[in-house]
N, C-alpha and C. Protein backbone atom coordinates (compact mmCIF):
# COMPACT_ATOMS: atom_id res chain seq x y z
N UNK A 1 -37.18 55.82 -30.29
CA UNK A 1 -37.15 54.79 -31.31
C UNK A 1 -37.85 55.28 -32.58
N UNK A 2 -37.34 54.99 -33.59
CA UNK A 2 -37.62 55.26 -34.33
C UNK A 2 -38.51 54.17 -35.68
N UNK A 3 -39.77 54.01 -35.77
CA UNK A 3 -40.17 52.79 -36.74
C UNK A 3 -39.07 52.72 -38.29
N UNK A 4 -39.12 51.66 -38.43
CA UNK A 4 -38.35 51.48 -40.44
C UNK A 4 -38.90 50.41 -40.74
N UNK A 5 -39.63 50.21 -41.78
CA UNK A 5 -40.10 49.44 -42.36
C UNK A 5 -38.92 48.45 -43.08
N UNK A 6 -39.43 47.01 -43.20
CA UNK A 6 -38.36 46.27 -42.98
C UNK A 6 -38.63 44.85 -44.17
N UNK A 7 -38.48 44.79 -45.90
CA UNK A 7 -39.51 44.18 -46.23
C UNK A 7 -38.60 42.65 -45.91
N UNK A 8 -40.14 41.76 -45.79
CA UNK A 8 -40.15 40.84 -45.44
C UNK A 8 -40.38 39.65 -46.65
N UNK A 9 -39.86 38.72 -47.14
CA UNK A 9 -41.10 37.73 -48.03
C UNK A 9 -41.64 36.24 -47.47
N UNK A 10 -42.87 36.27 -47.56
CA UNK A 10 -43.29 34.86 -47.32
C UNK A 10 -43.42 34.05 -48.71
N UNK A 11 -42.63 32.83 -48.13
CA UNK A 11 -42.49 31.80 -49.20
C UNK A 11 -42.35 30.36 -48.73
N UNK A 12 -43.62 29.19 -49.33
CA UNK A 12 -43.15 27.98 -48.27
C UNK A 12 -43.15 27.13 -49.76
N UNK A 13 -42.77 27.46 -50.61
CA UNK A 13 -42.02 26.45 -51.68
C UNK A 13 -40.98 25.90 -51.92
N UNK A 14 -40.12 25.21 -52.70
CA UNK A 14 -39.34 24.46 -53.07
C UNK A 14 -38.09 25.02 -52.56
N UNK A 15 -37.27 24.54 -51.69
CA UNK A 15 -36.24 25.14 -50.65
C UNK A 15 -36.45 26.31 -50.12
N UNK A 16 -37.30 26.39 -49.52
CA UNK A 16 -37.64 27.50 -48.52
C UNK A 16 -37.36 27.05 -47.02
N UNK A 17 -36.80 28.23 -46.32
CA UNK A 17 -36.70 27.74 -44.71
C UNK A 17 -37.91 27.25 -44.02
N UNK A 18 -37.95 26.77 -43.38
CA UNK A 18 -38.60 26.21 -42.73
C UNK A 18 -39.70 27.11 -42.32
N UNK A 19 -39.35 28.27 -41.57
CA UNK A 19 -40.52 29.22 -41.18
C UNK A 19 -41.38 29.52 -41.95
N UNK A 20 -40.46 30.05 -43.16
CA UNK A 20 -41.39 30.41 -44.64
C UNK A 20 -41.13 31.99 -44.66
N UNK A 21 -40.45 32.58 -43.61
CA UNK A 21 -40.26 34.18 -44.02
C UNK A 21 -38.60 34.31 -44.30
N UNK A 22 -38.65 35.00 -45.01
CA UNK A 22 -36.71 35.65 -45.94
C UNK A 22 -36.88 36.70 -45.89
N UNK A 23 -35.42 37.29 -45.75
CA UNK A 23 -35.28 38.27 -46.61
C UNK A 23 -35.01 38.45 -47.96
N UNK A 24 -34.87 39.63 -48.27
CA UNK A 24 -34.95 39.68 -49.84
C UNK A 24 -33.46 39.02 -50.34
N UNK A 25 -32.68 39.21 -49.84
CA UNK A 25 -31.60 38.16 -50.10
C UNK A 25 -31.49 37.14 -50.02
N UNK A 26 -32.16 36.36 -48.78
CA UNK A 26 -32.37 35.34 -48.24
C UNK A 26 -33.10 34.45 -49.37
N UNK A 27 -34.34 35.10 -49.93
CA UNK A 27 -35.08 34.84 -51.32
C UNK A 27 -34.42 34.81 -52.60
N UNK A 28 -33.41 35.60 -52.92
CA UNK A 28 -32.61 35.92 -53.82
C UNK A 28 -31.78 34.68 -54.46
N UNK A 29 -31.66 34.06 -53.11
CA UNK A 29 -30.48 32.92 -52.86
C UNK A 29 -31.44 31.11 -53.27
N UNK A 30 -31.88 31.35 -52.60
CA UNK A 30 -33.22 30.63 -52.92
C UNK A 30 -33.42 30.11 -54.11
N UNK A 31 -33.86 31.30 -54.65
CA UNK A 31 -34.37 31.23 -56.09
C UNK A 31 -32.88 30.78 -57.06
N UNK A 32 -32.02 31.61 -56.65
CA UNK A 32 -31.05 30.90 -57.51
C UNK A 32 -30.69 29.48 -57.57
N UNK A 33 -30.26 29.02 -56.34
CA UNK A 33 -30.26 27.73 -56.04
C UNK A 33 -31.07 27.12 -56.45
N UNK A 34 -32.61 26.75 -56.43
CA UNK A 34 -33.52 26.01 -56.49
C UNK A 34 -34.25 26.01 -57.65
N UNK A 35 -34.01 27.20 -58.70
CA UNK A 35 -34.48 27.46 -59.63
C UNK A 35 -33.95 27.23 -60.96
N UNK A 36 -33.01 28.68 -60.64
CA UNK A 36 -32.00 29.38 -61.55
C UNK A 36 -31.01 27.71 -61.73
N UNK A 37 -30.78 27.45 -61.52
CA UNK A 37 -29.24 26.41 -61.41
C UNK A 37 -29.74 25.37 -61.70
N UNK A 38 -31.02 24.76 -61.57
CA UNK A 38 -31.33 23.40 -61.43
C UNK A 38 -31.48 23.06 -63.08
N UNK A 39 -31.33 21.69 -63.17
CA UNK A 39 -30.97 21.29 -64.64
C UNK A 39 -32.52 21.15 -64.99
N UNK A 40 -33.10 22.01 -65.82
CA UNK A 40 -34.29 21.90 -66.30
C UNK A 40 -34.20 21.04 -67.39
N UNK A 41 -35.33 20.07 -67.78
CA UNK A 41 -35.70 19.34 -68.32
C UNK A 41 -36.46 19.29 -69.97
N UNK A 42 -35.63 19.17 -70.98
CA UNK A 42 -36.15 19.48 -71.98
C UNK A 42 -36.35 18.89 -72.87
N UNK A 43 -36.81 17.27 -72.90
CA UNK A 43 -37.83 16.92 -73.21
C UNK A 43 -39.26 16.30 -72.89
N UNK A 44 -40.47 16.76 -73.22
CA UNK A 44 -41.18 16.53 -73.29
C UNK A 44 -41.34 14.77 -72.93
N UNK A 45 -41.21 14.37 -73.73
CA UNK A 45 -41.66 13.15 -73.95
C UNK A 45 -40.87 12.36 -72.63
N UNK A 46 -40.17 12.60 -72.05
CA UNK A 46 -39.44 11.90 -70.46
C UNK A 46 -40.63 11.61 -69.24
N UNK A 47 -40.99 13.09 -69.33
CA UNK A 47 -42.19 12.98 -68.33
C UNK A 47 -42.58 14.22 -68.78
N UNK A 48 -43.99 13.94 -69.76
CA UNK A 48 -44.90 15.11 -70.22
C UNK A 48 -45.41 16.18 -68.44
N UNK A 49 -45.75 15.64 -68.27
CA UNK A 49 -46.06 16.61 -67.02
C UNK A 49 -45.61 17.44 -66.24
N UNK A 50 -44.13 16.82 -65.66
CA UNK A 50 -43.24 18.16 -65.63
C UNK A 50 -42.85 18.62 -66.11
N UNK A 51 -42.26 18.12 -67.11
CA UNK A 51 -42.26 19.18 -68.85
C UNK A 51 -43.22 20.34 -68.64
N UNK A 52 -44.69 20.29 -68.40
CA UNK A 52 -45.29 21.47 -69.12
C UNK A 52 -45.21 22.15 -67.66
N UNK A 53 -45.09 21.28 -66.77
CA UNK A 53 -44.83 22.20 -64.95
C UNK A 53 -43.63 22.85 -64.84
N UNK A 54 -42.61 22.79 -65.47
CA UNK A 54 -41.83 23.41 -65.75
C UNK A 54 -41.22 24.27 -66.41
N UNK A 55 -41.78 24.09 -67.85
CA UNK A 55 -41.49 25.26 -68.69
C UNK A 55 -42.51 25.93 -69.47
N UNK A 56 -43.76 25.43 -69.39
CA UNK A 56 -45.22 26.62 -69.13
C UNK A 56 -45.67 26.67 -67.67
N UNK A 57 -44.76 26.86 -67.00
CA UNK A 57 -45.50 27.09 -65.25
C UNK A 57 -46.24 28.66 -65.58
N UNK A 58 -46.30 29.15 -65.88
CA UNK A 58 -47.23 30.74 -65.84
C UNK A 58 -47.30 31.68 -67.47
N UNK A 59 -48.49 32.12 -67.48
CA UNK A 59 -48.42 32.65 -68.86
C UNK A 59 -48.23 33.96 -68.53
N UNK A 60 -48.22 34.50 -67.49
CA UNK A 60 -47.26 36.10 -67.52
C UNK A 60 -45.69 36.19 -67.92
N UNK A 61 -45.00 34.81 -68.00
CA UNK A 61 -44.01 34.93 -68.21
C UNK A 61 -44.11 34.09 -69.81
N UNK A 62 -44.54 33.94 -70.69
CA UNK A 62 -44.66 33.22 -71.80
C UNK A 62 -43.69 34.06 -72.65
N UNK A 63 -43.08 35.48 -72.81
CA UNK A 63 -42.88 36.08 -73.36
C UNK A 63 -41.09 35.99 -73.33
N UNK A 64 -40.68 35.17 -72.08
CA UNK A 64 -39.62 35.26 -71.43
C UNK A 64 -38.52 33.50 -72.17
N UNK A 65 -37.50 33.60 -72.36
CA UNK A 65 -37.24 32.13 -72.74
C UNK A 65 -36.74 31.61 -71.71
N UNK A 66 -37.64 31.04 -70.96
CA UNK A 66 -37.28 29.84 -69.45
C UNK A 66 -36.16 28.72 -69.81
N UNK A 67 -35.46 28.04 -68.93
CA UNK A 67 -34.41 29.00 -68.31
C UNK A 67 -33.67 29.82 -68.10
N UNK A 68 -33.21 30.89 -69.72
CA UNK A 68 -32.25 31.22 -70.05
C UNK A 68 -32.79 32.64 -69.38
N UNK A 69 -34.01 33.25 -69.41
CA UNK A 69 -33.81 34.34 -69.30
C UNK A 69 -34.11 34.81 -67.86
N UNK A 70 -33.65 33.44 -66.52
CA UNK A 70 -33.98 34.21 -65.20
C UNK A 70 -32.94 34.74 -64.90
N UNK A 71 -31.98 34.81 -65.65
CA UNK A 71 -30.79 35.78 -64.91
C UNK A 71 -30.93 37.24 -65.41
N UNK A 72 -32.55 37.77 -66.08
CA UNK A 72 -32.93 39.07 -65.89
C UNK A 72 -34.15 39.12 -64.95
N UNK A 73 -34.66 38.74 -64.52
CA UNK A 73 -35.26 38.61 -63.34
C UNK A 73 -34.69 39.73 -62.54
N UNK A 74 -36.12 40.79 -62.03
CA UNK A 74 -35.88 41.23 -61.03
C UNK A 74 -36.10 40.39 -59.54
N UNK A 75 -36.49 40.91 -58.46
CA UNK A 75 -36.77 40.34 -56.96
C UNK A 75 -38.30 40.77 -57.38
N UNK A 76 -38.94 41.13 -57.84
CA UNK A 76 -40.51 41.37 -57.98
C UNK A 76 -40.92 40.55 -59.15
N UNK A 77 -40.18 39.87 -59.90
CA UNK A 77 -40.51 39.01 -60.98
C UNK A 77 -40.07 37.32 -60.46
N UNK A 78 -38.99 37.23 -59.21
CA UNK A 78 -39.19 35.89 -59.00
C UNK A 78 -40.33 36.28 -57.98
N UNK A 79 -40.95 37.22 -57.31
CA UNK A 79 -42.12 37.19 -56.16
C UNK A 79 -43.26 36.65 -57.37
N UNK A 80 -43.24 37.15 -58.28
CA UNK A 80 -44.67 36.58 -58.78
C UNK A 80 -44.27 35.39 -59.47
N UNK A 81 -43.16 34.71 -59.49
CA UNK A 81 -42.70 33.68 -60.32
C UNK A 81 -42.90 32.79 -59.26
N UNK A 82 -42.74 32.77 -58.24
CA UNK A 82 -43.00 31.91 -57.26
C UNK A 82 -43.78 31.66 -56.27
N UNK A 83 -44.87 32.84 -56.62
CA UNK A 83 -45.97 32.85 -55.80
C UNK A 83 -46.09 32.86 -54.66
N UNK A 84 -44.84 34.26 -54.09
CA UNK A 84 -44.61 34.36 -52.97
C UNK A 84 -45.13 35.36 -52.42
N UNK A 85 -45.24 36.06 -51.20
CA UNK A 85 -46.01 37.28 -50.84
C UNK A 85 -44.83 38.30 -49.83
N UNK A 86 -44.65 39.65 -50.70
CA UNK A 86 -43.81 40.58 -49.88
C UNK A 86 -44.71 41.47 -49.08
N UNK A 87 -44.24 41.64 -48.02
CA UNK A 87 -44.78 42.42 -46.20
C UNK A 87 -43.87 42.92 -46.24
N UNK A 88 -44.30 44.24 -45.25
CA UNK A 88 -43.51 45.39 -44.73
C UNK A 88 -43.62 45.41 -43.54
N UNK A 89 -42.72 44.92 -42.41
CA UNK A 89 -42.90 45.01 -41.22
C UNK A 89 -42.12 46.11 -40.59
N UNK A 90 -42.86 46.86 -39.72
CA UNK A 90 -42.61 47.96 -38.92
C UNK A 90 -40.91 47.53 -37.78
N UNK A 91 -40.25 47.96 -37.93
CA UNK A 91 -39.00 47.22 -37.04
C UNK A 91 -38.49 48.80 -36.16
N UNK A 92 -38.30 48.54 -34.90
CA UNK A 92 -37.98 49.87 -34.56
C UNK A 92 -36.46 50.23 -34.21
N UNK A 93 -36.20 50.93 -34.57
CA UNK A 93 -34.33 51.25 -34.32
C UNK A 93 -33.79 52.47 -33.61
């Protein structure tokens, strides 16, 4: 047998499976669905609070124009966009 590392992501946010582990596709899909697609909200004044939970959620991405620009998103930019955590699990084949 041979070990292969196998990456894994943990994620227990907003449509995530139940377990909380994906694959990177599995995440991919995810994020599109739940993110990417969803009708973001743009005004302010509807409900100030998700307003700013939504389109200042993180200042590493301040530079980026939310929504328009997650369809450049890598898989390591929705991991830190969503505050998820990637593992490498040993799988043997």
């Amino acid at each position: 047998m041979i070990p292969v590392l196998v990456s894994m992501i943990l994620y227990d946010g907003v449509g995530a499976d139940p377990i909380g582990v994906h694959t990177d596709e599995r995440f991919l899909q995810i994020m599109t669905e739940w993110v990417q697609n969803k009708k973001w909200q743009r005004r302010p004044e509807s409900n100030p609070n998700n307003w700013l939970y939504e389109n200042e959620i993180q200042l590493k991405f301040r530079e980026w124009i939310l929504p328009d620009d997650f369809c450049f998103f890598t898989l390591d930019d929705w991991i830190d966009y969503a505050g998820a955590v990637r593992v490498l699990e040993p799988v043997d084949v």
